[in-house]
N, C-alpha and C. Protein backbone atom coordinates (compact mmCIF):
# COMPACT_ATOMS: atom_id res chain seq x y z
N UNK A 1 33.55 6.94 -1.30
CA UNK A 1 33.05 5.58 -1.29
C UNK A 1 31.67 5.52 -1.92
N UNK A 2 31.36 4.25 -2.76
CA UNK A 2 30.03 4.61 -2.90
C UNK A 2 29.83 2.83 -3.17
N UNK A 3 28.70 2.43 -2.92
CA UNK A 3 27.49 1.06 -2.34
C UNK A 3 26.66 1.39 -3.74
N UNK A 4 26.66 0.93 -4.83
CA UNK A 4 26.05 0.88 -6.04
C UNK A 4 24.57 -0.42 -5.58
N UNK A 5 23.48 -0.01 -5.70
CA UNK A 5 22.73 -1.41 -5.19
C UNK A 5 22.86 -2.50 -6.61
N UNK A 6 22.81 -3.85 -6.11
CA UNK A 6 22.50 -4.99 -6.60
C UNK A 6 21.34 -4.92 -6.94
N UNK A 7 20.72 -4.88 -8.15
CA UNK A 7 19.53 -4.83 -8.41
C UNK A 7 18.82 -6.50 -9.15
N UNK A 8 17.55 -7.03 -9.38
CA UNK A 8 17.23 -7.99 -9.75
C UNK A 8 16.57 -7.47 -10.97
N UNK A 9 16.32 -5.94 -11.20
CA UNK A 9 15.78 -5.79 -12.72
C UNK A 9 16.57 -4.01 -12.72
N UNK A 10 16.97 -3.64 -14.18
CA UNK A 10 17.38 -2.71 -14.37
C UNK A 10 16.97 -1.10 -13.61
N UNK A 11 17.60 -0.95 -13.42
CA UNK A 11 16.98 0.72 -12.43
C UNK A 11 18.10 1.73 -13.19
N UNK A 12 17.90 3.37 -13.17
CA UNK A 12 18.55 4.26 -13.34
C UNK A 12 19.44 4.32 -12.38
N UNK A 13 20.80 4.81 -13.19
CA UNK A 13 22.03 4.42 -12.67
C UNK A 13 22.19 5.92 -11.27
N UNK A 14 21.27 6.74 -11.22
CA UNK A 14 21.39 7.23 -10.04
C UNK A 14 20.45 6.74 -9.07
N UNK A 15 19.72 5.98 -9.21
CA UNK A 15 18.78 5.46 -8.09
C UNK A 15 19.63 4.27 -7.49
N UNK A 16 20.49 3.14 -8.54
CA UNK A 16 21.47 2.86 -8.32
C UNK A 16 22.76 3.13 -7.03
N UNK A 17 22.71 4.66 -7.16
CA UNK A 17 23.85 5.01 -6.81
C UNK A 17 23.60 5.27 -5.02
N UNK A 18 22.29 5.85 -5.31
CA UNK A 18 21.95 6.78 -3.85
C UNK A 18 22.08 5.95 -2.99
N UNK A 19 22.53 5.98 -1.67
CA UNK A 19 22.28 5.55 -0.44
C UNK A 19 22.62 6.48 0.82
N UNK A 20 22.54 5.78 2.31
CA UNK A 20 22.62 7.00 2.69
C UNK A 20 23.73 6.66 4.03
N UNK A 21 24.96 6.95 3.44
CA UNK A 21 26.16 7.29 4.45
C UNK A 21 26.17 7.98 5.63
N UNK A 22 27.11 7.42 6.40
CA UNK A 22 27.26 8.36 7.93
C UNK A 22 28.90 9.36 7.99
N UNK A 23 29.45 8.66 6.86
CA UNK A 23 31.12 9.50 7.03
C UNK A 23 30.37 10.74 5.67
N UNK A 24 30.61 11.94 6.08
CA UNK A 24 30.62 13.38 5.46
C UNK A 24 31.97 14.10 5.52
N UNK A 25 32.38 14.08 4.39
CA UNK A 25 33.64 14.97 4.42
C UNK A 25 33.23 17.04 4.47
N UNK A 26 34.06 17.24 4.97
CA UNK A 26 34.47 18.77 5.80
C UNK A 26 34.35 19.73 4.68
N UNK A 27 34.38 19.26 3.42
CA UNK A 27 33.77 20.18 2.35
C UNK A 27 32.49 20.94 2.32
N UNK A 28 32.45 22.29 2.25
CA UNK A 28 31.33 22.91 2.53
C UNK A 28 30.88 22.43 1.30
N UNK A 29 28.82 22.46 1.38
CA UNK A 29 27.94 22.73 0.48
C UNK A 29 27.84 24.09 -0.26
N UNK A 30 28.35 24.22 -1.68
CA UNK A 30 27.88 25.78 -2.27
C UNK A 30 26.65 26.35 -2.07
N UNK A 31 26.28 27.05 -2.00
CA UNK A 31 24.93 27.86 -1.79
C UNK A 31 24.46 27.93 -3.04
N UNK A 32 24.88 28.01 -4.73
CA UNK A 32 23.95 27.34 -5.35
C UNK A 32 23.85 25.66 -5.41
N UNK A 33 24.94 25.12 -5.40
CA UNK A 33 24.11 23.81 -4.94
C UNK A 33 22.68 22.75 -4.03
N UNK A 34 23.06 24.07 -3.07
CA UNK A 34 22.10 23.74 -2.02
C UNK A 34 20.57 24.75 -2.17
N UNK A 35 21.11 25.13 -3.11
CA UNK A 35 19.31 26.07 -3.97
C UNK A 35 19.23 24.94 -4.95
N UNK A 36 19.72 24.37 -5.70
CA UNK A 36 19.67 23.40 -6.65
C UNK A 36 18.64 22.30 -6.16
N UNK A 37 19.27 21.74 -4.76
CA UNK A 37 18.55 20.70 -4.18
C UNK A 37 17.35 21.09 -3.91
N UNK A 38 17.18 22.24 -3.19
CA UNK A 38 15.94 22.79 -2.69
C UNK A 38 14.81 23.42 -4.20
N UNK A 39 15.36 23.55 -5.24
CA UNK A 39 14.83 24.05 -6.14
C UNK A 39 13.88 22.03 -6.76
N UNK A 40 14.91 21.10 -6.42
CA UNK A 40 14.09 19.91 -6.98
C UNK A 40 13.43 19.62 -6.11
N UNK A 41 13.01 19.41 -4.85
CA UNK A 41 12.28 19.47 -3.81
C UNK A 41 11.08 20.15 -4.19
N UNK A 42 11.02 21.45 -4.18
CA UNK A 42 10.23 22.08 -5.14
C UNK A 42 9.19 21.64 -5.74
N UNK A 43 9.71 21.08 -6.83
CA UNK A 43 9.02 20.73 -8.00
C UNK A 43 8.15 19.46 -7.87
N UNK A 44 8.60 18.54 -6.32
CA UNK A 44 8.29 17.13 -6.27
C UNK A 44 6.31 17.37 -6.65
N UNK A 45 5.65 16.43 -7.14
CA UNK A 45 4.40 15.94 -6.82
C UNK A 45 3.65 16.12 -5.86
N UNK A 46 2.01 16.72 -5.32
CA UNK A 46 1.74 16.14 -4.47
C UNK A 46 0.23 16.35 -4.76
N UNK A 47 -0.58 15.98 -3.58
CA UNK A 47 -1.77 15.94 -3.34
C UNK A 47 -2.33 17.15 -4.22
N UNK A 48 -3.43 17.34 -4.83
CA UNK A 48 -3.92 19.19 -5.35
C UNK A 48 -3.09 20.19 -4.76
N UNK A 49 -1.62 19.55 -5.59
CA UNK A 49 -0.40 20.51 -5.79
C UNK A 49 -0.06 21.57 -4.02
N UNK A 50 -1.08 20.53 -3.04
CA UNK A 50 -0.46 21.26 -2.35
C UNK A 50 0.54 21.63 -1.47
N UNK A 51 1.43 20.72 -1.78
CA UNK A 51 3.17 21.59 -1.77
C UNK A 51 3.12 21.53 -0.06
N UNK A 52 3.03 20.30 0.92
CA UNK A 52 2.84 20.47 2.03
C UNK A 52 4.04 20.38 2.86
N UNK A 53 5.36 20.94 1.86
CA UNK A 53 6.44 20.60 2.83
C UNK A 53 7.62 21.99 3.32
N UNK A 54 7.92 21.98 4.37
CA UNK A 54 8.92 22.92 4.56
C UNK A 54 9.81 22.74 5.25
N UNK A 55 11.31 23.41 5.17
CA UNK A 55 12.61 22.68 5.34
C UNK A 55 13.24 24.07 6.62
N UNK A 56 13.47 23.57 7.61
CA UNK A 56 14.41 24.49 8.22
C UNK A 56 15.56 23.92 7.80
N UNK A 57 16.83 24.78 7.72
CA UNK A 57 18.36 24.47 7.69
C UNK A 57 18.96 25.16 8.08
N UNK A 58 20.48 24.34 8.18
CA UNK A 58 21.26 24.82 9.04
C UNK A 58 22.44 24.02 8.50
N UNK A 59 23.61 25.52 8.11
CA UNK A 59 24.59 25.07 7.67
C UNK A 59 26.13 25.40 8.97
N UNK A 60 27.12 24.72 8.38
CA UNK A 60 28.43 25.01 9.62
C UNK A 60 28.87 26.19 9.32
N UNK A 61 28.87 27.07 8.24
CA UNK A 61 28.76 28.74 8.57
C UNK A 61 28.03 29.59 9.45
N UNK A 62 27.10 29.01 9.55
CA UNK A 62 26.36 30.12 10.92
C UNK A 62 26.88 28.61 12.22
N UNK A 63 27.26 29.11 12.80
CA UNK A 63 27.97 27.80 14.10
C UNK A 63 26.76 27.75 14.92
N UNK A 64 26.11 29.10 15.34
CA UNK A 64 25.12 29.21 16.30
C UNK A 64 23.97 28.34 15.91
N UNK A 65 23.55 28.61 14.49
CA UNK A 65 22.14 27.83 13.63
C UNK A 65 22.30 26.45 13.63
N UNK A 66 23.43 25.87 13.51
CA UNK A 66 23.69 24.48 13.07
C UNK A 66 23.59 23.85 14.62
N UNK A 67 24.27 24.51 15.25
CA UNK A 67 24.24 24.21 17.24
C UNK A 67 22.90 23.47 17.59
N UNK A 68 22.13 24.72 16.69
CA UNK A 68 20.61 24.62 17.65
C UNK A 68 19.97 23.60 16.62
N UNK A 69 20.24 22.94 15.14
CA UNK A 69 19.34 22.09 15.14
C UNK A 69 20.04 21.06 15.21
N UNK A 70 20.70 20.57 15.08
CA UNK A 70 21.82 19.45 15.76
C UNK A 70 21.51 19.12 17.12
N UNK A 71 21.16 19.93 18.43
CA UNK A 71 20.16 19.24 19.56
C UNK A 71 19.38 18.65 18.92
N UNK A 72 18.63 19.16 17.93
CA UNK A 72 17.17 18.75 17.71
C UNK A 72 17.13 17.17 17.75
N UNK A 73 18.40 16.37 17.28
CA UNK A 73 18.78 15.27 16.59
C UNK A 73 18.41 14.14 17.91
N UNK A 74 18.76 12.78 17.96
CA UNK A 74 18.99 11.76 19.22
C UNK A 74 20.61 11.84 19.64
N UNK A 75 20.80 11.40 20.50
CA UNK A 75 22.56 11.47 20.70
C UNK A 75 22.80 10.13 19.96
N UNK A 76 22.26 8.99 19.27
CA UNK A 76 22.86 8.21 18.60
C UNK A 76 23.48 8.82 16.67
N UNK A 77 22.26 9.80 16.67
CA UNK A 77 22.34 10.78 15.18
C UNK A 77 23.28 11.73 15.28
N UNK A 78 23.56 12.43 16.28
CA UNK A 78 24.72 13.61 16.45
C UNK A 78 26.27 12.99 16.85
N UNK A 79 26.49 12.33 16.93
CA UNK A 79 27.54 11.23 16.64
C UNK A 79 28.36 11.47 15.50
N UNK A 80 27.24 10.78 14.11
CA UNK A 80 28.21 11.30 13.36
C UNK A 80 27.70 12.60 12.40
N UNK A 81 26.33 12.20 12.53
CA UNK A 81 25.79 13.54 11.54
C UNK A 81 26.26 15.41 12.05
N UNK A 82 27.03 15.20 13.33
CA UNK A 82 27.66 16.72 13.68
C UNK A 82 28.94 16.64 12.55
N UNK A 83 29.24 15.67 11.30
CA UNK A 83 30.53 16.31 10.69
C UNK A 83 29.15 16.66 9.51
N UNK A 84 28.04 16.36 9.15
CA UNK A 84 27.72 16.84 7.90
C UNK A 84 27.86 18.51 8.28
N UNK A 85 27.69 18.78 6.21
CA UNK A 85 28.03 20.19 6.59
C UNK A 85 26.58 21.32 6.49
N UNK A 86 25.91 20.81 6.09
CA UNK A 86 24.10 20.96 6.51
C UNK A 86 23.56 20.16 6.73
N UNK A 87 22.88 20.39 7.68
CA UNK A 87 21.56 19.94 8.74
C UNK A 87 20.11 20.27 8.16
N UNK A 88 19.12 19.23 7.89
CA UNK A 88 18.03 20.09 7.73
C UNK A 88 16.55 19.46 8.91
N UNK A 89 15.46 19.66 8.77
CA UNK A 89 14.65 18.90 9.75
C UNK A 89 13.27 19.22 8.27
N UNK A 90 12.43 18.07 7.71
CA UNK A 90 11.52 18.18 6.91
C UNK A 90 10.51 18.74 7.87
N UNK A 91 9.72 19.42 7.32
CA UNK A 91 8.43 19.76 7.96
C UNK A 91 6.55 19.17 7.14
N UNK A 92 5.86 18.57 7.81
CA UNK A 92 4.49 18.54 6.88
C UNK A 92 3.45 19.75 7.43
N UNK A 93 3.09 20.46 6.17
CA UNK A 93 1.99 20.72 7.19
C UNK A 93 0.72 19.95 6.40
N UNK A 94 -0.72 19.67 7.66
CA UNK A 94 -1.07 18.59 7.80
C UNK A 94 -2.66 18.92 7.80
N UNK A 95 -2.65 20.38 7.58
CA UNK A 95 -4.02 20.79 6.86
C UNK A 95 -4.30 21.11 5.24
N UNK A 96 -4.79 21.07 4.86
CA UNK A 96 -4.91 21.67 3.35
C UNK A 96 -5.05 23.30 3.39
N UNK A 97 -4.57 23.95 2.85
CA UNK A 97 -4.47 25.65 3.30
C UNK A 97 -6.14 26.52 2.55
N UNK A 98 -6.79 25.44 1.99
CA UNK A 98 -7.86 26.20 1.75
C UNK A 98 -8.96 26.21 2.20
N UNK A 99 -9.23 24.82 3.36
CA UNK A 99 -10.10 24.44 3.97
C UNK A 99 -10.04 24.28 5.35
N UNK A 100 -8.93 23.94 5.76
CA UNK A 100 -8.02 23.62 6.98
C UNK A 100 -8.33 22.04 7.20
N UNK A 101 -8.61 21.46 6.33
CA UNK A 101 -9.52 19.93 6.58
C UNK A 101 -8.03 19.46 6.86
N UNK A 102 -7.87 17.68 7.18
CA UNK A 102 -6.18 16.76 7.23
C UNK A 102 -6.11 16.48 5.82
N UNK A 103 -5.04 16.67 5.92
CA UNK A 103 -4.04 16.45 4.50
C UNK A 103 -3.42 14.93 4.92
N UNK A 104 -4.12 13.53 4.55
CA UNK A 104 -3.71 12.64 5.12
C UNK A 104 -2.19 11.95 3.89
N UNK A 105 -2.29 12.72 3.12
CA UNK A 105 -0.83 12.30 2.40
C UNK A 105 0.00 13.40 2.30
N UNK A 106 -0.03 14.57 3.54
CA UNK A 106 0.93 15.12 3.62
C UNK A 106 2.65 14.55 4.03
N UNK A 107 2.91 14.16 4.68
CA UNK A 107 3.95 13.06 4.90
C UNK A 107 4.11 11.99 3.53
N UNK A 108 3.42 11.61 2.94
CA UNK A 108 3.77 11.14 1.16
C UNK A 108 4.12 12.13 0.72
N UNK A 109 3.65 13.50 0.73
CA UNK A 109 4.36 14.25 -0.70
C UNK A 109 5.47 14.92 0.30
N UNK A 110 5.68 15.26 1.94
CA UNK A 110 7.15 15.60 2.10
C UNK A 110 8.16 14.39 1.71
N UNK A 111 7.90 12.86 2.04
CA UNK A 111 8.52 12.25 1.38
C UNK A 111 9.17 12.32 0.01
N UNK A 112 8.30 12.55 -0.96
CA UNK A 112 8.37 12.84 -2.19
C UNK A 112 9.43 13.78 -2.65
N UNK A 113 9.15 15.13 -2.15
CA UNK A 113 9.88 16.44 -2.01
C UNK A 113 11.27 15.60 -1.53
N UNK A 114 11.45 15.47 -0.81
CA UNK A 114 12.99 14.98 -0.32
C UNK A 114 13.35 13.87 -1.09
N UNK A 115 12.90 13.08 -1.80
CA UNK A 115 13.22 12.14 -2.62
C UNK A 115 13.54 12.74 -4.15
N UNK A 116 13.02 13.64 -4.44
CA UNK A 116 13.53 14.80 -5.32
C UNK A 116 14.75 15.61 -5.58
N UNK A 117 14.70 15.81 -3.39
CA UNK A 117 16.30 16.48 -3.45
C UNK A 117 17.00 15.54 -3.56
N UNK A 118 17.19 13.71 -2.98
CA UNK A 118 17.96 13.01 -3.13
C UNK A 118 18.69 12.66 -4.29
N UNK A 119 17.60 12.56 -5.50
CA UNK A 119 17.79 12.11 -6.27
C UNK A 119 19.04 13.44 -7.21
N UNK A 120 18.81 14.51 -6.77
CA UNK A 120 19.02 15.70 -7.37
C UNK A 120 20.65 15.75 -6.67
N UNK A 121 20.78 15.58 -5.33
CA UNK A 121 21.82 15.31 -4.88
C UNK A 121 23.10 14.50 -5.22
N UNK A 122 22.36 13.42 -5.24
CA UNK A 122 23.30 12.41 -6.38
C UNK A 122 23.69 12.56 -7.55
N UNK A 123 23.00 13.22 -8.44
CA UNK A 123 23.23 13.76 -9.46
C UNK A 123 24.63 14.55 -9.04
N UNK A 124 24.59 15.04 -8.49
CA UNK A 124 25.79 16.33 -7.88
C UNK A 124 26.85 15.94 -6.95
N UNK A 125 26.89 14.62 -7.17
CA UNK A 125 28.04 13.93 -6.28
C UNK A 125 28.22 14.12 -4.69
N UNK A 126 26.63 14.86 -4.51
CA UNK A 126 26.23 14.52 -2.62
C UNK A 126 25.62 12.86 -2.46
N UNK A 127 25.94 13.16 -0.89
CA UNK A 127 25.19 12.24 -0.12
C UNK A 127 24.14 12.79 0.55
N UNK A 128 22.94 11.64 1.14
CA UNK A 128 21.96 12.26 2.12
C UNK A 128 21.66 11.19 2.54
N UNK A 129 21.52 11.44 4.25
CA UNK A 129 21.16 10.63 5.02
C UNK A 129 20.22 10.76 5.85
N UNK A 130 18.58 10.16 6.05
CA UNK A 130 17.34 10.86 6.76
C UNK A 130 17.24 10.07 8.11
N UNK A 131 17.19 11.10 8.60
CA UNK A 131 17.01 10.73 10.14
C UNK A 131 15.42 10.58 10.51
N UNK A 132 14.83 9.44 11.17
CA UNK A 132 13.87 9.44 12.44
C UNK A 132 13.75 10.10 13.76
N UNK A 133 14.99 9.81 13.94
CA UNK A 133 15.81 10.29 15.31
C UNK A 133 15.70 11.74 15.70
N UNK A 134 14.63 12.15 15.75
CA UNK A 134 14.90 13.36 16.31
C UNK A 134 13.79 14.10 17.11
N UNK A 135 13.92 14.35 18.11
CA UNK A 135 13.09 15.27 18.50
C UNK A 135 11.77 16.66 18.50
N UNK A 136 11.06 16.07 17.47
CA UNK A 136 9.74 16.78 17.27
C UNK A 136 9.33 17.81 18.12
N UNK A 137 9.24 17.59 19.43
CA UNK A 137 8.39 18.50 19.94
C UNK A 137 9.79 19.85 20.23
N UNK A 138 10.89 19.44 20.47
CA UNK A 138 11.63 20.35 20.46
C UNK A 138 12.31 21.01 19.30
N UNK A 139 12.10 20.52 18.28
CA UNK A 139 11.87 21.56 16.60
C UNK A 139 10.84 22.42 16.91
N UNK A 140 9.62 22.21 17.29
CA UNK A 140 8.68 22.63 17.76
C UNK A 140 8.88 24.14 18.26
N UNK A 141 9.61 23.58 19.40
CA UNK A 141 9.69 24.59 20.55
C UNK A 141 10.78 25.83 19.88
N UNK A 142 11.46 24.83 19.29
CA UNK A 142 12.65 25.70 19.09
C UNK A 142 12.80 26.79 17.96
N UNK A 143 11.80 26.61 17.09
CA UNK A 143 11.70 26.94 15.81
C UNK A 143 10.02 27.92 15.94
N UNK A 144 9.46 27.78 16.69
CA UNK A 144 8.13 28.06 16.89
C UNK A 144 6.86 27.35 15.64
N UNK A 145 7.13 26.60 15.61
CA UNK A 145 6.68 25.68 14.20
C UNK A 145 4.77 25.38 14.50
N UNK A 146 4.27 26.28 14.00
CA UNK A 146 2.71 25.90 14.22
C UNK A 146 2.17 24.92 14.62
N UNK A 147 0.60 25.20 15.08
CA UNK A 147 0.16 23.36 15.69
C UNK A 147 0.04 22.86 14.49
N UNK A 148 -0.45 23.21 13.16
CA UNK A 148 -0.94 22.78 11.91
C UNK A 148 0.19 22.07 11.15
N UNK A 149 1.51 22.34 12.04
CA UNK A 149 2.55 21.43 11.24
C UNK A 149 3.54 20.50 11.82
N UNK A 150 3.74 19.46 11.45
CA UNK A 150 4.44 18.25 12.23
C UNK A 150 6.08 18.34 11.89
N UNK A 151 7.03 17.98 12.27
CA UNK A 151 8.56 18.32 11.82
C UNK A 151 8.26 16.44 11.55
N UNK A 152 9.35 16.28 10.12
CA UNK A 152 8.78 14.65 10.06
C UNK A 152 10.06 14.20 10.38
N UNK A 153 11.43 14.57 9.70
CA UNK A 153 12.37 13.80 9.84
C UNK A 153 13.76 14.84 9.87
N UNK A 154 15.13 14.26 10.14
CA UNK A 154 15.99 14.81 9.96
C UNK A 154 16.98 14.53 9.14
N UNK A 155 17.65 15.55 8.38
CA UNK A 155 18.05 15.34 7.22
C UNK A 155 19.76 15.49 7.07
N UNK A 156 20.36 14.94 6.75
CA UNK A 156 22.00 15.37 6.93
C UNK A 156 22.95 15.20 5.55
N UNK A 157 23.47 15.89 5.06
CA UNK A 157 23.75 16.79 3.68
C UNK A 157 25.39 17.18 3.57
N UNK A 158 26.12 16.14 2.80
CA UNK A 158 26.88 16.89 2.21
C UNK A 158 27.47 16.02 0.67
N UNK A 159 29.31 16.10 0.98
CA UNK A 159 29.96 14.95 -0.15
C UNK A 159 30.20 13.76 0.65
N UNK A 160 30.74 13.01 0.31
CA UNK A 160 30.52 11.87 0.67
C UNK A 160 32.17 11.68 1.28
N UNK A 161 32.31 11.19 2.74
CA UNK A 161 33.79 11.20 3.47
C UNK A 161 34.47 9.54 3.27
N UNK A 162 34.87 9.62 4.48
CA UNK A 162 35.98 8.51 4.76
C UNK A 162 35.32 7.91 5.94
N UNK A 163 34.80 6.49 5.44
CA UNK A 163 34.37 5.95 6.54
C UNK A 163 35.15 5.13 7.75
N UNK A 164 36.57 5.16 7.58
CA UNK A 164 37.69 5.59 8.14
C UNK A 164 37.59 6.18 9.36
N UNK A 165 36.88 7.12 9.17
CA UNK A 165 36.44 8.63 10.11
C UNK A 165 35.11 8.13 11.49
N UNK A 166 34.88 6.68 10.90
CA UNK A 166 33.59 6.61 12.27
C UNK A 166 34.19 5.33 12.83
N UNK A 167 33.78 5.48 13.97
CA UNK A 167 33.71 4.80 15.09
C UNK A 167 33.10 3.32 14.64
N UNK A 168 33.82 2.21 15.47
CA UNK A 168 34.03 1.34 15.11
C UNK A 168 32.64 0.45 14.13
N UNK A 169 31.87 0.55 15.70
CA UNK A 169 30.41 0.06 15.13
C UNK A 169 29.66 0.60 13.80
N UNK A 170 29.85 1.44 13.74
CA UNK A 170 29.09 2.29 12.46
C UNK A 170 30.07 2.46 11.40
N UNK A 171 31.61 1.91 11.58
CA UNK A 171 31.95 2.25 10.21
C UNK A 171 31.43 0.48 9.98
N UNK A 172 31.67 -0.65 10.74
CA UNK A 172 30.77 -1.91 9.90
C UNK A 172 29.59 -1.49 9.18
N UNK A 173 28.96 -1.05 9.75
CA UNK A 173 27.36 -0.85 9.28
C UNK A 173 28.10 0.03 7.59
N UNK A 174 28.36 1.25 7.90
CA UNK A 174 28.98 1.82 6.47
C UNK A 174 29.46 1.14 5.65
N UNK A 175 30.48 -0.14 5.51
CA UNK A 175 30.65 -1.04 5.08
C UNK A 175 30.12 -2.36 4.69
N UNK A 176 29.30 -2.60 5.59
CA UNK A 176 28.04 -3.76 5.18
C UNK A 176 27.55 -3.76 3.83
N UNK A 177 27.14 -4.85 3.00
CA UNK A 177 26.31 -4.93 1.81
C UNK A 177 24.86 -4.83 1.99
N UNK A 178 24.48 -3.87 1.41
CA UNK A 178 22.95 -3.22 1.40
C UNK A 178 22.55 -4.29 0.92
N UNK A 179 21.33 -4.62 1.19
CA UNK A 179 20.08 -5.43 1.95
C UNK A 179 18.45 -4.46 1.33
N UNK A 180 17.65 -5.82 0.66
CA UNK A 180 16.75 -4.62 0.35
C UNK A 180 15.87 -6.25 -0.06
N UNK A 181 14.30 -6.35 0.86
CA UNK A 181 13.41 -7.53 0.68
C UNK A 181 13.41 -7.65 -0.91
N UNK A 182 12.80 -9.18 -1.22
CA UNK A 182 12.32 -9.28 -2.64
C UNK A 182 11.31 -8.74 -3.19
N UNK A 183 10.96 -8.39 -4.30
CA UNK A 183 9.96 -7.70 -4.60
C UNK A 183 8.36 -8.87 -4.51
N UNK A 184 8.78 -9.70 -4.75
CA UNK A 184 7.80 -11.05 -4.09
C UNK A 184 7.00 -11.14 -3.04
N UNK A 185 8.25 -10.22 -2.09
CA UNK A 185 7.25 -10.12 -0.58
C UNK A 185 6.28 -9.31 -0.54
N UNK A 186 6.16 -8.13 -1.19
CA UNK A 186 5.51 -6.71 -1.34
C UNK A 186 4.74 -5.83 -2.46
N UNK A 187 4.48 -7.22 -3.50
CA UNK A 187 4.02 -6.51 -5.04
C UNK A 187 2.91 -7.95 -4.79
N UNK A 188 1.46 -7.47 -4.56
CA UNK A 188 0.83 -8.14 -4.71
C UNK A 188 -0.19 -8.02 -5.39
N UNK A 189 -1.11 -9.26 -6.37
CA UNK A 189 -2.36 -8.66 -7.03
C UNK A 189 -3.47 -10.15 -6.41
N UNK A 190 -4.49 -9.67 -6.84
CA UNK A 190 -5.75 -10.40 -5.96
C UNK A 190 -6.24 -10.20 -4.79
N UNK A 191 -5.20 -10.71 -4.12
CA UNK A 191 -5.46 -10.47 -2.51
C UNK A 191 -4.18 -10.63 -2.26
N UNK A 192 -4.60 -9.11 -0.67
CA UNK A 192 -3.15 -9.23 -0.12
C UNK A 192 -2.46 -10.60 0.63
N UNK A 193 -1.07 -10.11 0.43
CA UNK A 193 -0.18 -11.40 0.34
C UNK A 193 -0.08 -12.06 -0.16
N UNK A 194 -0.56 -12.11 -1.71
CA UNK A 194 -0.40 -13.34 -2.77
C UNK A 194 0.14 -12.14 -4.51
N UNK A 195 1.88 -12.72 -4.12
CA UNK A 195 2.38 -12.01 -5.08
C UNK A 195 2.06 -12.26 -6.51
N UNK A 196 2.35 -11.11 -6.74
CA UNK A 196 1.76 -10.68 -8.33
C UNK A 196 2.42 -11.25 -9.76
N UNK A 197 1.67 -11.95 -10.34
CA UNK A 197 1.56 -12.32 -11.63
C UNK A 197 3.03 -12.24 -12.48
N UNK A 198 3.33 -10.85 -12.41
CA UNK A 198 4.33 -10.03 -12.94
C UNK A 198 5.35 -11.00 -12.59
N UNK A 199 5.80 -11.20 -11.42
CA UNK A 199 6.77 -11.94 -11.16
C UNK A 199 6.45 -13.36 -10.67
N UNK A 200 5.35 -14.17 -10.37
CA UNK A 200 5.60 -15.57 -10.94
C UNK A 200 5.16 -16.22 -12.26
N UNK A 201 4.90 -15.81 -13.21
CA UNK A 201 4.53 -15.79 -14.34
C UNK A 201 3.14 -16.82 -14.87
């Protein structure tokens, strides 16, 4: 299945494409694929290059690994994200490594980094879907994850299933027409809240 967005001005036909599904079909992720993703992640942008992001994962080949970050999740996220076939949890860390000062756009460039793999994903005929939902302090615990680093979000990874496959409420939502404000509301010049030029001419 795939939700192509409605756009009001031209976009690349994979930014187009991406969104982020809850049905994952039972097809494993290849292990170079999933270096692929992690290799564009990589490369994302950030603050004086410093690269503030790190990924635990967990695929359904190790049963035990995937167990333990799958708690990590809310019980509304493990629902359906227990059929993806990797699990990941982003990590920031939230000092700069040469000073120890805050890295206050660490969370922008893990964003970034994962918007890298997304985009890289799609390319490759995956889906990805990022979770809020999850339990921080017990990534924490569970992973032994330094004070210097925050776990930001959770991540769920594969091809794209049969939304067929979910439960009633959430296959509507899977089916619903994506929804996305005007750019009117949120592109402003002068002063905030008074949209920009660009678009009232």
């Amino acid at each position: 299945m795939e939700k192509p967005a409605v756009t009001q001005y031209p976009i690349h036909e994979l930014l187009r494409r991406r969104w982020s599904p809850r049905a994952f079909s039972s097809r494993p992720v290849e292990p170079d694929t999933l270096r692929s993703l992690l290799e564009a992640a990589r490369w994302a942008p950030s603050s004086y290059n410093e690269q503030p992001w790190s990924f635990i994962v967990a695929t359904k080949e190790d049963e035990a690994e995937y167990a333990r970050l799958l708690s990590c999740l809310v019980e509304g996220n493990i629902q359906w994200a227990q059929h993806a076939p990797v699990l990941m949890v982003s990590v920031a860390r939230l000092t700069f490594e040469d000073d120890g000062k805050p890295n206050r756009h660490a969370f922008h460039d893990v964003g970034q980094a994962v918007a890298n793999l997304i985009v890289q994903a799609t390319a490759l005929g995956l889906v990805v879907h990022q979770m809020a939902g999850i339990f921080p302090e017990k990534v924490r615990a569970l992973y032994g994850v330094p004070e210097q680093y925050e776990p930001v979000a959770g991540i769920a990874l594969g091809y794209p299933g049969d939304p067929q496959s979910l439960p009633e409420g959430l296959r509507q939502r899977e089916l619903a027409p994506r929804v996305r404000k005007p750019l009117t509301e949120f592109v402003f010049s002068g002063r905030w809240g008074k949209t920009s030029p660009i678009f009232t001419g």
